[in-house]
PDB file of N, CA and C in Angstrom:
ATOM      1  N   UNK A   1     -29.648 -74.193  15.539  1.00  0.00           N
ATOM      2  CA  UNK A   1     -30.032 -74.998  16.676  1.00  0.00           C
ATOM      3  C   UNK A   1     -31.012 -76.065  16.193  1.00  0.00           C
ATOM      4  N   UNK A   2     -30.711 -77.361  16.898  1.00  0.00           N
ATOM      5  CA  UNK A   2     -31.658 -78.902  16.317  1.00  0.00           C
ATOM      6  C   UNK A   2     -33.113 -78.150  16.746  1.00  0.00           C
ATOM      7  N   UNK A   3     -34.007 -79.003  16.255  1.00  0.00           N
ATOM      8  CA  UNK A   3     -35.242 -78.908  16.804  1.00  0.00           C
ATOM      9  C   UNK A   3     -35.547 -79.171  18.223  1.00  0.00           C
ATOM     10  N   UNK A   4     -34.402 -80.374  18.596  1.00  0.00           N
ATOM     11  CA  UNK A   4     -35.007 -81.229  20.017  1.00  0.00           C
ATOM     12  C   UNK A   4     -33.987 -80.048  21.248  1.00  0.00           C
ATOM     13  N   UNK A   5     -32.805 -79.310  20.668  1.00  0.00           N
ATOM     14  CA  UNK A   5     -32.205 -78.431  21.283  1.00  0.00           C
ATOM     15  C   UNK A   5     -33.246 -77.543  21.997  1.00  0.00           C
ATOM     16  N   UNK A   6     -33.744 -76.738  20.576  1.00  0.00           N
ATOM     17  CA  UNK A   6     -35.257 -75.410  21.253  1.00  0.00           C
ATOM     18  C   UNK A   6     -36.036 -76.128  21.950  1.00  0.00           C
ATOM     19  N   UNK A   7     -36.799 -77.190  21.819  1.00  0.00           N
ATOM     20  CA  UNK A   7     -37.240 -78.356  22.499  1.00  0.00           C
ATOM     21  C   UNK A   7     -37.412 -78.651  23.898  1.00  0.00           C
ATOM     22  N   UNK A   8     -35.616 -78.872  24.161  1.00  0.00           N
ATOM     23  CA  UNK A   8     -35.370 -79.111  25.466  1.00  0.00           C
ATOM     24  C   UNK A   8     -35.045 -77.522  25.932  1.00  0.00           C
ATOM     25  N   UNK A   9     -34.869 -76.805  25.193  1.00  0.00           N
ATOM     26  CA  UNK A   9     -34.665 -75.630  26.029  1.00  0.00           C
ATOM     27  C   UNK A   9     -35.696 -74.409  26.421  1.00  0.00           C
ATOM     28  N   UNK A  10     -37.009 -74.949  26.097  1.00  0.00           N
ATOM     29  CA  UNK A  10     -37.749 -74.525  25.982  1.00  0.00           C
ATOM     30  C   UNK A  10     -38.474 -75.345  27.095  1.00  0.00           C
ATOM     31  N   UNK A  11     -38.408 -76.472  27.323  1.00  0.00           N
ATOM     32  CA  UNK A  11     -39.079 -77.649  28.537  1.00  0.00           C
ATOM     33  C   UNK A  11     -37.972 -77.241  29.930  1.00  0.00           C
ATOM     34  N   UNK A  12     -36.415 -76.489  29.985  1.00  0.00           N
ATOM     35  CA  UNK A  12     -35.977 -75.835  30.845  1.00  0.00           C
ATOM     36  C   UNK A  12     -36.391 -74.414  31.540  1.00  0.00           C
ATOM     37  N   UNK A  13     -37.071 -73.742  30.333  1.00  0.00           N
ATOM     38  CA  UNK A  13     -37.008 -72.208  30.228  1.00  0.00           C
ATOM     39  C   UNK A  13     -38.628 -72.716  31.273  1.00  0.00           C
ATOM     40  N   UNK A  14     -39.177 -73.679  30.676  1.00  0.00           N
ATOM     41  CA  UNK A  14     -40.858 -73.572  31.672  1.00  0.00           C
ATOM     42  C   UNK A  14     -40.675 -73.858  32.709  1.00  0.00           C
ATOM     43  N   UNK A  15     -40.217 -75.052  32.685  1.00  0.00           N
ATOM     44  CA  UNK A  15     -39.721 -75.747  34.154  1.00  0.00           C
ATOM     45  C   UNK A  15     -39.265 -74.554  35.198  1.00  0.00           C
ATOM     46  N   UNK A  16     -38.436 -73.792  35.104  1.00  0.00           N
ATOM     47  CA  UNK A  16     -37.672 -72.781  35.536  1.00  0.00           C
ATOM     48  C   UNK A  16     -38.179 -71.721  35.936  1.00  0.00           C
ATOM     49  N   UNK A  17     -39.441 -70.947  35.044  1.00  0.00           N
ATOM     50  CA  UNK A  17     -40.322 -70.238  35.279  1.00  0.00           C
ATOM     51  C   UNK A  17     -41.431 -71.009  36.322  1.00  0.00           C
ATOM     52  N   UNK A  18     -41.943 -72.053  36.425  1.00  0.00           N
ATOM     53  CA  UNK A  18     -42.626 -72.484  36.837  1.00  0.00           C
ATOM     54  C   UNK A  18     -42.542 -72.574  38.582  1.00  0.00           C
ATOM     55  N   UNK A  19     -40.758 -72.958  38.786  1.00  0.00           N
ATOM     56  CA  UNK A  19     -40.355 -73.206  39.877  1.00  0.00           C
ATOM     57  C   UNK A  19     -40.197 -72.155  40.717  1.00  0.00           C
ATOM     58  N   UNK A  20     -39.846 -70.530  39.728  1.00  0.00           N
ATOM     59  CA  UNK A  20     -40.268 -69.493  39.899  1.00  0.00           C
ATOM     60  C   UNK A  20     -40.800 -68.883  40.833  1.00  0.00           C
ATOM     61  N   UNK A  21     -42.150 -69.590  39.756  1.00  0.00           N
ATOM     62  CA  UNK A  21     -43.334 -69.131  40.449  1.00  0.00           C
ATOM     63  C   UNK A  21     -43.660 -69.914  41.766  1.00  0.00           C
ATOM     64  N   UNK A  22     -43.785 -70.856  42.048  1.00  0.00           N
ATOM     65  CA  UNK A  22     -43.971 -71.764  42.714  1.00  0.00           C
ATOM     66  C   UNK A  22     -42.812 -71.162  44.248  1.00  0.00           C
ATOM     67  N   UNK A  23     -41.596 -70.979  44.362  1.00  0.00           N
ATOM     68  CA  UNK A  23     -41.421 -69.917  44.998  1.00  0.00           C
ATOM     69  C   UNK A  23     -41.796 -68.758  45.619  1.00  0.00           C
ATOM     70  N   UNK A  24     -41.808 -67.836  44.275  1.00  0.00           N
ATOM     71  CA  UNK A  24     -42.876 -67.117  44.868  1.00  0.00           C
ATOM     72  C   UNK A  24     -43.913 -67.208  45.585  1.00  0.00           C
ATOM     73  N   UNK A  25     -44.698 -67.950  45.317  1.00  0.00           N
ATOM     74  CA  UNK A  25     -46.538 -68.669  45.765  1.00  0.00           C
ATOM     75  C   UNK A  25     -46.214 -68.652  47.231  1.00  0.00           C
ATOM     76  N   UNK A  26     -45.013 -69.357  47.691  1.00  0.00           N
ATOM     77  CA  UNK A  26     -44.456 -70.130  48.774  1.00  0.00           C
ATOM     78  C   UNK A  26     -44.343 -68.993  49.619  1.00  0.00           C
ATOM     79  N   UNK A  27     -43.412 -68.227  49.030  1.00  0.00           N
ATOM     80  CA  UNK A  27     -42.550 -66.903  50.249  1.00  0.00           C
ATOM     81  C   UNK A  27     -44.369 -65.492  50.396  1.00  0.00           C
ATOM     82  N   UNK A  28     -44.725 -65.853  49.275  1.00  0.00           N
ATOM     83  CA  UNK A  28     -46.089 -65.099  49.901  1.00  0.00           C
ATOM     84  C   UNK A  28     -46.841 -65.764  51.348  1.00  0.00           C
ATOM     85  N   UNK A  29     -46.615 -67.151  50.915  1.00  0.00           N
ATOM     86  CA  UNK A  29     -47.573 -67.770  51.497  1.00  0.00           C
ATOM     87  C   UNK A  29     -47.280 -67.805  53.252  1.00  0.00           C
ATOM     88  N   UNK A  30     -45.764 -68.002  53.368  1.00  0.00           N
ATOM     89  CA  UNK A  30     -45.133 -67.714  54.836  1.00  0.00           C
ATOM     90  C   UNK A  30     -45.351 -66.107  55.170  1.00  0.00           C
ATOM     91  N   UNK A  31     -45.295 -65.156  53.842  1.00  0.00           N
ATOM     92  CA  UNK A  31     -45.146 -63.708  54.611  1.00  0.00           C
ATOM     93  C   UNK A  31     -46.864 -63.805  55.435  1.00  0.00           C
ATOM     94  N   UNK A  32     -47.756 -64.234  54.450  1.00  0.00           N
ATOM     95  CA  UNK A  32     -49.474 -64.146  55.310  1.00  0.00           C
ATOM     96  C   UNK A  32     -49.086 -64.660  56.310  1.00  0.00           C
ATOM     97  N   UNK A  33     -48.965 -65.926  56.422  1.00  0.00           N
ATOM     98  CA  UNK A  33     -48.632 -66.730  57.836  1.00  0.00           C
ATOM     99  C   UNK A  33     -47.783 -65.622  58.896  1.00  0.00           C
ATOM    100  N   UNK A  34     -47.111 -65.097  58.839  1.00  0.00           N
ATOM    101  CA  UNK A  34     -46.133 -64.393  59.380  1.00  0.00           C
ATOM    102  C   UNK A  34     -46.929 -63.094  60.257  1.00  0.00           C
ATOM    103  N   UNK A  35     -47.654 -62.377  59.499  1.00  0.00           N
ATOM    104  CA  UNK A  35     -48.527 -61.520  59.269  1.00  0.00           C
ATOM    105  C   UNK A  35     -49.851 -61.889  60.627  1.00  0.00           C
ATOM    106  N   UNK A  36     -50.180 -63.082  60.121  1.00  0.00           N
ATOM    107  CA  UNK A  36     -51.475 -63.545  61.051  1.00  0.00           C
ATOM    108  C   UNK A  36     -50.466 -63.678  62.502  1.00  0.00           C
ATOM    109  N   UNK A  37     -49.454 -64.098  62.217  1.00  0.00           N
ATOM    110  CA  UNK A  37     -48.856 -64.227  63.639  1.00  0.00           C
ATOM    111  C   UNK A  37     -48.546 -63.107  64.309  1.00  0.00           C
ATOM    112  N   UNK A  38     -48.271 -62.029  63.735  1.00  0.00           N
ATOM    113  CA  UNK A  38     -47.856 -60.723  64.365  1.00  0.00           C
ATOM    114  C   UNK A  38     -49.272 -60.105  64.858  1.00  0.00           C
ATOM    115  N   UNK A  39     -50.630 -60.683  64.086  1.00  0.00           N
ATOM    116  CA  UNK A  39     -51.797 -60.204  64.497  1.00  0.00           C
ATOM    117  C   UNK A  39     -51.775 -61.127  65.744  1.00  0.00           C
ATOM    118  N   UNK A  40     -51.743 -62.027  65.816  1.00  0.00           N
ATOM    119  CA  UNK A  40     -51.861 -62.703  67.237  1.00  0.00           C
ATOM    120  C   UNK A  40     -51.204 -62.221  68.193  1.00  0.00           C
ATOM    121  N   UNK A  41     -49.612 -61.962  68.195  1.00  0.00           N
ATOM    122  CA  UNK A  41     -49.069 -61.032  69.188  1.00  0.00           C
ATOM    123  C   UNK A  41     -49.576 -59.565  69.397  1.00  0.00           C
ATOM    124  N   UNK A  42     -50.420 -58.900  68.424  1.00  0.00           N
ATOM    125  CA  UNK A  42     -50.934 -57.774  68.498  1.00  0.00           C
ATOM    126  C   UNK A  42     -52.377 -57.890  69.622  1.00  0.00           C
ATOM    127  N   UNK A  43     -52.720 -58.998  69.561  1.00  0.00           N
ATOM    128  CA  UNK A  43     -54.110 -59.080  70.021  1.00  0.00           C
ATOM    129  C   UNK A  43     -53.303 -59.661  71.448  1.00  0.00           C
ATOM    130  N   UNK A  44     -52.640 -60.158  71.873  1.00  0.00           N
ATOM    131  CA  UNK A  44     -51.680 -60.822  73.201  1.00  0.00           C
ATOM    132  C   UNK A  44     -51.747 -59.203  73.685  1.00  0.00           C
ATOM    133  N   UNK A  45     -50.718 -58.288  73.122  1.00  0.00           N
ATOM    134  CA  UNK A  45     -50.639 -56.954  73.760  1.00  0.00           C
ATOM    135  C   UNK A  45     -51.815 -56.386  74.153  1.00  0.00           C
ATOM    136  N   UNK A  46     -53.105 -56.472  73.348  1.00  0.00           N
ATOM    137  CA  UNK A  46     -54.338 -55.702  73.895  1.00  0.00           C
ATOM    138  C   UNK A  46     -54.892 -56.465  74.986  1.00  0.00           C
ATOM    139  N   UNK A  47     -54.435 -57.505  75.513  1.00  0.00           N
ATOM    140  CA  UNK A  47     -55.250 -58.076  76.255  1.00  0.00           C
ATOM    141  C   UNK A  47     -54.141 -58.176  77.551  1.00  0.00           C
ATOM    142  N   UNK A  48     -52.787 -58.083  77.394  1.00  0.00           N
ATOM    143  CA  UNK A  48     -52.141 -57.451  78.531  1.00  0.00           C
ATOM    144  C   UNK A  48     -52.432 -55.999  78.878  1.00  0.00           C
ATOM    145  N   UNK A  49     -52.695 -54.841  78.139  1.00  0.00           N
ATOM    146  CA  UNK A  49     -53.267 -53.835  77.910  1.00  0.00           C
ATOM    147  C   UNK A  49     -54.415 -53.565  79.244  1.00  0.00           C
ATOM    148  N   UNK A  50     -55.340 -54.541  79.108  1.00  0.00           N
ATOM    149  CA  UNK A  50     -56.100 -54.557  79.353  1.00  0.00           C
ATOM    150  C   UNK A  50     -56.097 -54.899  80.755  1.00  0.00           C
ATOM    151  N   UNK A  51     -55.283 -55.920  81.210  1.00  0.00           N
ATOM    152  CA  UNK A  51     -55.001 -56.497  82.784  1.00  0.00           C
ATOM    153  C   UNK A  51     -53.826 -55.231  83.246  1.00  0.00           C
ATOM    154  N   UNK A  52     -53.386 -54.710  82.697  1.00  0.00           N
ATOM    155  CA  UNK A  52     -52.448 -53.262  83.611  1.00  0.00           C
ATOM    156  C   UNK A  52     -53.612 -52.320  83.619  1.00  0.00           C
ATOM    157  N   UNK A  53     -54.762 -52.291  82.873  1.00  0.00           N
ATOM    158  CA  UNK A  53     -55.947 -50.996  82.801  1.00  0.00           C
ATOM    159  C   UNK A  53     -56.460 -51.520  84.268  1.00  0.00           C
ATOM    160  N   UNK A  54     -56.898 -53.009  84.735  1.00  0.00           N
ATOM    161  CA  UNK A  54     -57.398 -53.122  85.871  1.00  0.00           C
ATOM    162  C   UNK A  54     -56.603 -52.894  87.240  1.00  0.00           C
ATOM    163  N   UNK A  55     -55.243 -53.278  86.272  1.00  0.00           N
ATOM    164  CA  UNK A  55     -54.124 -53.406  87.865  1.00  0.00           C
ATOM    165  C   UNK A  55     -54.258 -51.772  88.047  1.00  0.00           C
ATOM    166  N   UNK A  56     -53.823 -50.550  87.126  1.00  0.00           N
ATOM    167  CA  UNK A  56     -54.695 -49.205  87.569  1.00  0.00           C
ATOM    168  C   UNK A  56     -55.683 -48.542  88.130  1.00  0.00           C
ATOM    169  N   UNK A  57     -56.978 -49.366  87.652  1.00  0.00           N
ATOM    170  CA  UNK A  57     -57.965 -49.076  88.153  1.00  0.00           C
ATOM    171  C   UNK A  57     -58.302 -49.684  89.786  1.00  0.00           C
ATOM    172  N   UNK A  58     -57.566 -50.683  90.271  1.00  0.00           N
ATOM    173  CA  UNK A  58     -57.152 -50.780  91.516  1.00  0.00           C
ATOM    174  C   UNK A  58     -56.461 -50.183  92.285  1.00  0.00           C
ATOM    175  N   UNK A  59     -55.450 -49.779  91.758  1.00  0.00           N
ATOM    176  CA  UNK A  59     -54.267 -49.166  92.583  1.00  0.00           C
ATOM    177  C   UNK A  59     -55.027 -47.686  92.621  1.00  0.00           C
ATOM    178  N   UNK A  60     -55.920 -47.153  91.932  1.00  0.00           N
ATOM    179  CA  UNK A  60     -56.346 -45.543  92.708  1.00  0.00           C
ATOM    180  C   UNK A  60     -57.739 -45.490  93.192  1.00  0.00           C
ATOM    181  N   UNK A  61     -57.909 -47.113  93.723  1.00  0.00           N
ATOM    182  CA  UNK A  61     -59.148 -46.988  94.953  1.00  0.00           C
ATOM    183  C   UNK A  61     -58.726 -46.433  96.074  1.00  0.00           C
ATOM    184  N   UNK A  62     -59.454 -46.012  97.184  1.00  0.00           N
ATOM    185  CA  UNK A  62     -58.677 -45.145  98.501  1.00  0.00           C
ATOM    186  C   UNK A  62     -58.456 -46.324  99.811  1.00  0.00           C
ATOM    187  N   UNK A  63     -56.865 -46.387  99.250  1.00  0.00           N
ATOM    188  CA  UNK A  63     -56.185 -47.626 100.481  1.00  0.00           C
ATOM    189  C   UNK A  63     -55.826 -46.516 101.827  1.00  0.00           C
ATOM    190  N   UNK A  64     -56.444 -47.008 103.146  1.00  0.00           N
ATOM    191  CA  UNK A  64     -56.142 -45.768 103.874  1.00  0.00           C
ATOM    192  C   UNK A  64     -55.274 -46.760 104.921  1.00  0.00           C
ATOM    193  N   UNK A  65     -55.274 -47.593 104.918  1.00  0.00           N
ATOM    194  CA  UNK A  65     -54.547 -48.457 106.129  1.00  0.00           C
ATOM    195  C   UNK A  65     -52.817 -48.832 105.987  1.00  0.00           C
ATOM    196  N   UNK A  66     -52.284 -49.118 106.372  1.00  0.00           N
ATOM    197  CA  UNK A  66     -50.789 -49.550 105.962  1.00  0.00           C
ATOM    198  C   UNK A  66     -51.083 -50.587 105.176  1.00  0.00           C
ATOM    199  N   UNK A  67     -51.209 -51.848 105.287  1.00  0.00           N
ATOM    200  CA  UNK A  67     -51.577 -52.991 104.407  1.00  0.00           C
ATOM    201  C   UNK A  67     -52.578 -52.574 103.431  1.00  0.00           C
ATOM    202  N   UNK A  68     -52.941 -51.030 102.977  1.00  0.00           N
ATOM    203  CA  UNK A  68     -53.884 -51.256 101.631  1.00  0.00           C
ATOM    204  C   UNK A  68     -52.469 -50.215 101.004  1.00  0.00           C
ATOM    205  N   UNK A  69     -52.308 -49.105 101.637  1.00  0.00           N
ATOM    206  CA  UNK A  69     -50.997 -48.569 100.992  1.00  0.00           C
ATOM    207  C   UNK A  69     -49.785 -49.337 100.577  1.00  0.00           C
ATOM    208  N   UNK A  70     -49.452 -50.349 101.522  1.00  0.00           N
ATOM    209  CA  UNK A  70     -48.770 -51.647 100.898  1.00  0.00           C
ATOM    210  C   UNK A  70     -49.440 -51.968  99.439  1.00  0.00           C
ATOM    211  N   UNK A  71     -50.351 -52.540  99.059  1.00  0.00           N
ATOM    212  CA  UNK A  71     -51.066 -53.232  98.458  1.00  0.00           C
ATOM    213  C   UNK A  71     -50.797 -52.800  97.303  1.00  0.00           C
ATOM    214  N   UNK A  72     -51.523 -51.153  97.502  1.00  0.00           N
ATOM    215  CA  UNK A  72     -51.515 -50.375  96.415  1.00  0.00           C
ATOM    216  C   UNK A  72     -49.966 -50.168  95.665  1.00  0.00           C
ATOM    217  N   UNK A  73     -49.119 -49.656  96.645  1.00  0.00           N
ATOM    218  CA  UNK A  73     -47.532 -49.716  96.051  1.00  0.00           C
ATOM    219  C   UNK A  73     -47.269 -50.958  95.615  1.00  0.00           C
ATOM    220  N   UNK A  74     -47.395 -52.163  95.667  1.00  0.00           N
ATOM    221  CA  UNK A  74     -47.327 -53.421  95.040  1.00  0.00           C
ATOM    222  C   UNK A  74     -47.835 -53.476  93.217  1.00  0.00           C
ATOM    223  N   UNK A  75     -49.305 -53.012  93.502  1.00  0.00           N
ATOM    224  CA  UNK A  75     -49.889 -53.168  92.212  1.00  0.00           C
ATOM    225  C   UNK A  75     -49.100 -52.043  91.800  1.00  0.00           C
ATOM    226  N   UNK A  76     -48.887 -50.799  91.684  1.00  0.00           N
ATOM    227  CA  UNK A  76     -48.163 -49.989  91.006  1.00  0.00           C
ATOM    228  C   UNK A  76     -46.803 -50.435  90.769  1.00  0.00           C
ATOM    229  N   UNK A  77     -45.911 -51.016  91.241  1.00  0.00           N
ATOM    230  CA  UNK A  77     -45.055 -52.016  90.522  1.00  0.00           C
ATOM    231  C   UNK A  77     -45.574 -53.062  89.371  1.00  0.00           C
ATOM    232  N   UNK A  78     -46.510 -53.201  90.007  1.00  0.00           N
ATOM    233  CA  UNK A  78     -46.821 -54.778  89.056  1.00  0.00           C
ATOM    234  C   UNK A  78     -47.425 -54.120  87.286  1.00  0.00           C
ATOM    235  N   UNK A  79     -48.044 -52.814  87.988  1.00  0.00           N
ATOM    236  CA  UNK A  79     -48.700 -52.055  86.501  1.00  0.00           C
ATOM    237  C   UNK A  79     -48.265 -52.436  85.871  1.00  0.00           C
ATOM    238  N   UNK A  80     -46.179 -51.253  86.172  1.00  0.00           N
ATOM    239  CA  UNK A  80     -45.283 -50.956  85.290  1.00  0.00           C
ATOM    240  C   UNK A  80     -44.760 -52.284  85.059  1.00  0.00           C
ATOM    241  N   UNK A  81     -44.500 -53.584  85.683  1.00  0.00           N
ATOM    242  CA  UNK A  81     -43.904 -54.598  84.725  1.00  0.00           C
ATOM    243  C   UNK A  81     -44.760 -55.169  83.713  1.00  0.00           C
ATOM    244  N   UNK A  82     -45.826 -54.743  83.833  1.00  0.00           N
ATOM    245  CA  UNK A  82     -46.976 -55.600  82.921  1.00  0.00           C
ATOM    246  C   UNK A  82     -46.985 -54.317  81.564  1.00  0.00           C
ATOM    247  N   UNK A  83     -46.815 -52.950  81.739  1.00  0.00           N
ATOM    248  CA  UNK A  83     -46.528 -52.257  80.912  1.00  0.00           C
ATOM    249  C   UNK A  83     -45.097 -52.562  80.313  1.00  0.00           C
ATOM    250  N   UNK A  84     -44.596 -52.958  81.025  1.00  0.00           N
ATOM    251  CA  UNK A  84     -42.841 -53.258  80.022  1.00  0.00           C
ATOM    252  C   UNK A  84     -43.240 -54.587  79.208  1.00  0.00           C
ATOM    253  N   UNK A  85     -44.008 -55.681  79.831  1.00  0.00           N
ATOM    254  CA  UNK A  85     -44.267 -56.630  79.012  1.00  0.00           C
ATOM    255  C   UNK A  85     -44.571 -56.296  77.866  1.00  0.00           C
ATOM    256  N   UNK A  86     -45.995 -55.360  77.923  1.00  0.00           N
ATOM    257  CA  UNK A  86     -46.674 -54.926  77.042  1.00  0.00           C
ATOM    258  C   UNK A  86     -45.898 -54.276  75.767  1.00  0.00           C
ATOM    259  N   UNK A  87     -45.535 -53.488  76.298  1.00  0.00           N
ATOM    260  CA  UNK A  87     -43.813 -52.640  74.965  1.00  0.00           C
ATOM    261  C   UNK A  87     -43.227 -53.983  74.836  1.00  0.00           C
ATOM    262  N   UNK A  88     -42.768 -54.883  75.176  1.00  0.00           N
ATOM    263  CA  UNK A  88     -42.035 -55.602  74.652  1.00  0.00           C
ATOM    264  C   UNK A  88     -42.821 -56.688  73.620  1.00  0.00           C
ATOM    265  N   UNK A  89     -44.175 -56.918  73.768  1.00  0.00           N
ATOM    266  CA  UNK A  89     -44.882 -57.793  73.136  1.00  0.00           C
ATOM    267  C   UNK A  89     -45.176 -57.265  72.087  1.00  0.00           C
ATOM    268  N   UNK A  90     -45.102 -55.844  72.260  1.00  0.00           N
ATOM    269  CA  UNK A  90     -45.808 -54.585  70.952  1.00  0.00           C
ATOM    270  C   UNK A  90     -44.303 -54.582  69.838  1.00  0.00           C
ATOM    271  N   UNK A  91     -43.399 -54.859  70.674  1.00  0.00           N
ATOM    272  CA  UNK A  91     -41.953 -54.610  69.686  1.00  0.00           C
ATOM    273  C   UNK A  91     -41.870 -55.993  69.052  1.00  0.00           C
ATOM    274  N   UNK A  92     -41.646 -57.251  70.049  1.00  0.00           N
ATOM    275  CA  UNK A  92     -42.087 -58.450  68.663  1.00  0.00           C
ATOM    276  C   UNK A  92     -43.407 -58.044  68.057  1.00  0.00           C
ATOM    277  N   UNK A  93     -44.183 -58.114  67.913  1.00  0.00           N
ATOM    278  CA  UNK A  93     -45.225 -58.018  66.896  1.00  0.00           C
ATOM    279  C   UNK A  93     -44.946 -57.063  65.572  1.00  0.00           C
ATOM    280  N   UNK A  94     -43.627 -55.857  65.974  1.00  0.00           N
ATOM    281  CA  UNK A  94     -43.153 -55.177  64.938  1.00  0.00           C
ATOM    282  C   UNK A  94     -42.196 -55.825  64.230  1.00  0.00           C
ATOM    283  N   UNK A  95     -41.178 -56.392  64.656  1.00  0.00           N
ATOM    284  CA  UNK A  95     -40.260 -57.068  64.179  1.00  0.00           C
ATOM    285  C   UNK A  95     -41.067 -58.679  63.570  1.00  0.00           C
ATOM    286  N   UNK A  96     -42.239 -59.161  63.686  1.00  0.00           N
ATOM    287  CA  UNK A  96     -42.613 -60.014  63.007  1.00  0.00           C
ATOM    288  C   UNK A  96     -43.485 -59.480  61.767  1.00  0.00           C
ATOM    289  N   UNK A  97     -43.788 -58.149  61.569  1.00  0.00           N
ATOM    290  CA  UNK A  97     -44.490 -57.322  60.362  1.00  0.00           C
ATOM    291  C   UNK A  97     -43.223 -57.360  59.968  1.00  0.00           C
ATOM    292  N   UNK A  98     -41.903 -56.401  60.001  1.00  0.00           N
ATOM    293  CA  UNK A  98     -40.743 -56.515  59.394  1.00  0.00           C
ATOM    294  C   UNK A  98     -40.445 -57.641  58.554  1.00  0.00           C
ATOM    295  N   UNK A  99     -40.376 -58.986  59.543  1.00  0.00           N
ATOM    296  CA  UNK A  99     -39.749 -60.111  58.703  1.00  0.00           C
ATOM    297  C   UNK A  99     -40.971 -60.536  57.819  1.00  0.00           C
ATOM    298  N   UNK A 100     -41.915 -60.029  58.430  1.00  0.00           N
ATOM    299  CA  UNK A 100     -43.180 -60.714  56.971  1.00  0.00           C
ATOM    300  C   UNK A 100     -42.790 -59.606  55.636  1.00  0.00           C
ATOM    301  N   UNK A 101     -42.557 -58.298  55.630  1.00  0.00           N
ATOM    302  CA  UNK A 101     -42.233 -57.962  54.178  1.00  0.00           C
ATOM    303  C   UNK A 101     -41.070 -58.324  53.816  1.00  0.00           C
ATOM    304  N   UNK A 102     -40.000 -58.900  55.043  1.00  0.00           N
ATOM    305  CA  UNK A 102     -38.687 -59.238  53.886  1.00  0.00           C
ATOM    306  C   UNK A 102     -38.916 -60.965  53.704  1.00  0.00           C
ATOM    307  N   UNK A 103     -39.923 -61.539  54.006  1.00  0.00           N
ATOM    308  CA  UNK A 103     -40.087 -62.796  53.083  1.00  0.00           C
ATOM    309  C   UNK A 103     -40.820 -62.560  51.917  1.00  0.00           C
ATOM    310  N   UNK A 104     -41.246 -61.534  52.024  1.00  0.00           N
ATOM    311  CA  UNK A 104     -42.458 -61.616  50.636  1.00  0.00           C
ATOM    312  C   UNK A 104     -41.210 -60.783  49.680  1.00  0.00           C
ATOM    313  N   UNK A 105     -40.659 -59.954  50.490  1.00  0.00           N
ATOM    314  CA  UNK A 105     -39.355 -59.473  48.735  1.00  0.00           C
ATOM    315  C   UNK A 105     -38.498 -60.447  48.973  1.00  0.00           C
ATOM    316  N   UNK A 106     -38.325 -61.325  49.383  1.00  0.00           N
ATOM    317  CA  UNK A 106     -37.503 -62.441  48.845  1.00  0.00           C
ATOM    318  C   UNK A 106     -37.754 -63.186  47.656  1.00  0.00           C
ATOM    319  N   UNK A 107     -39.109 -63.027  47.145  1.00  0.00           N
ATOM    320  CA  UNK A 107     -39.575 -63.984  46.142  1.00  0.00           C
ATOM    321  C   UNK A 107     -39.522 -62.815  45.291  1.00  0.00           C
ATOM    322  N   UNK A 108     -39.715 -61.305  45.299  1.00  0.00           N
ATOM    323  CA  UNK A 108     -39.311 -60.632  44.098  1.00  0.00           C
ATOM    324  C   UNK A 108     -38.109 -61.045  42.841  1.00  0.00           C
ATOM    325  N   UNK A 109     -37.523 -61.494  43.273  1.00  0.00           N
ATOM    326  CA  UNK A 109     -36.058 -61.337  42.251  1.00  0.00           C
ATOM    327  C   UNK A 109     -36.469 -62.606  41.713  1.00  0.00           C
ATOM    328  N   UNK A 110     -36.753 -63.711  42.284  1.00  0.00           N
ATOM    329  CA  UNK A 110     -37.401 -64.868  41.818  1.00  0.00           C
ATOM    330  C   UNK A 110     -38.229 -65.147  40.854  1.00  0.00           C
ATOM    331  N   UNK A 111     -39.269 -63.988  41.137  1.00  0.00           N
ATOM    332  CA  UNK A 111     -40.517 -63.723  40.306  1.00  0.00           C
ATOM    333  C   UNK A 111     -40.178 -63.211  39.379  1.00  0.00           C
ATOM    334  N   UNK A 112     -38.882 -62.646  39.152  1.00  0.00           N
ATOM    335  CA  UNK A 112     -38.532 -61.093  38.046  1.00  0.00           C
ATOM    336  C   UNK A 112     -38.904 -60.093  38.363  1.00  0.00           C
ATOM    337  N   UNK A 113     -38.937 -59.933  39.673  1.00  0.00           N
ATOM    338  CA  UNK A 113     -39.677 -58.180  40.070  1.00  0.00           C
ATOM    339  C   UNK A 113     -38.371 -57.982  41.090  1.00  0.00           C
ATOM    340  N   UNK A 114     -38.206 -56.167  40.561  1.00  0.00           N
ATOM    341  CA  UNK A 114     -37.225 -55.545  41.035  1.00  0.00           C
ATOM    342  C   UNK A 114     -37.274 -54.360  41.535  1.00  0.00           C
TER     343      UNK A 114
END
């Protein structure tokens, strides 16, 4: 092999590694991002959490009239949809941890890690 052959194939072999890496750097860098976002939907759920704890703590004050027994059966609907929200905000926030580790092994094979 010429000199300028190893040369240039050696200015491919870096280049290549480099871009690599630079990949890698990248798919880490979206999995954090990804990560902080699922913490944000995590912190969304505690704070719906928190407005069904009051819509509860209303609904078992003592409604003695028709319009407070109304009232009360209202907020006890409203709990449970704010609890389904809640499961549902808690399930994206899982499925966005999920896709944050399969961006970060996306850059494994990239990196040379297997």
């Amino acid at each position: 092999m010429s000199a300028s052959t190893t040369a240039m194939s050696a200015g491919v072999t870096t280049m290549s590694v480099s871009i690599t890496e630079a990949y890698a750097a990248a798919c880490s860098s979206r999995s954090f991002e990804v990560q902080l976002l699922a913490g944000r939907v995590e912190a969304c759920a505690e704070q719906i959490e928190a407005v069904q704890a009051k819509l509860v703590q209303l609904q078992l004050m003592a409604w003695r009239s028709p319009a407070g027994l109304a009232y009360r059966s209202k907020l006890q609907v409203q709990a449970g949809a704010v609890g389904g929200a809640r499961d549902k905000v808690l399930d994206a926030a899982l499925a966005l941890r999920r896709h944050a580790v399969h961006v970060a092994e996306s850059a494994l094979p990239a990196a040379g890690g297997y």
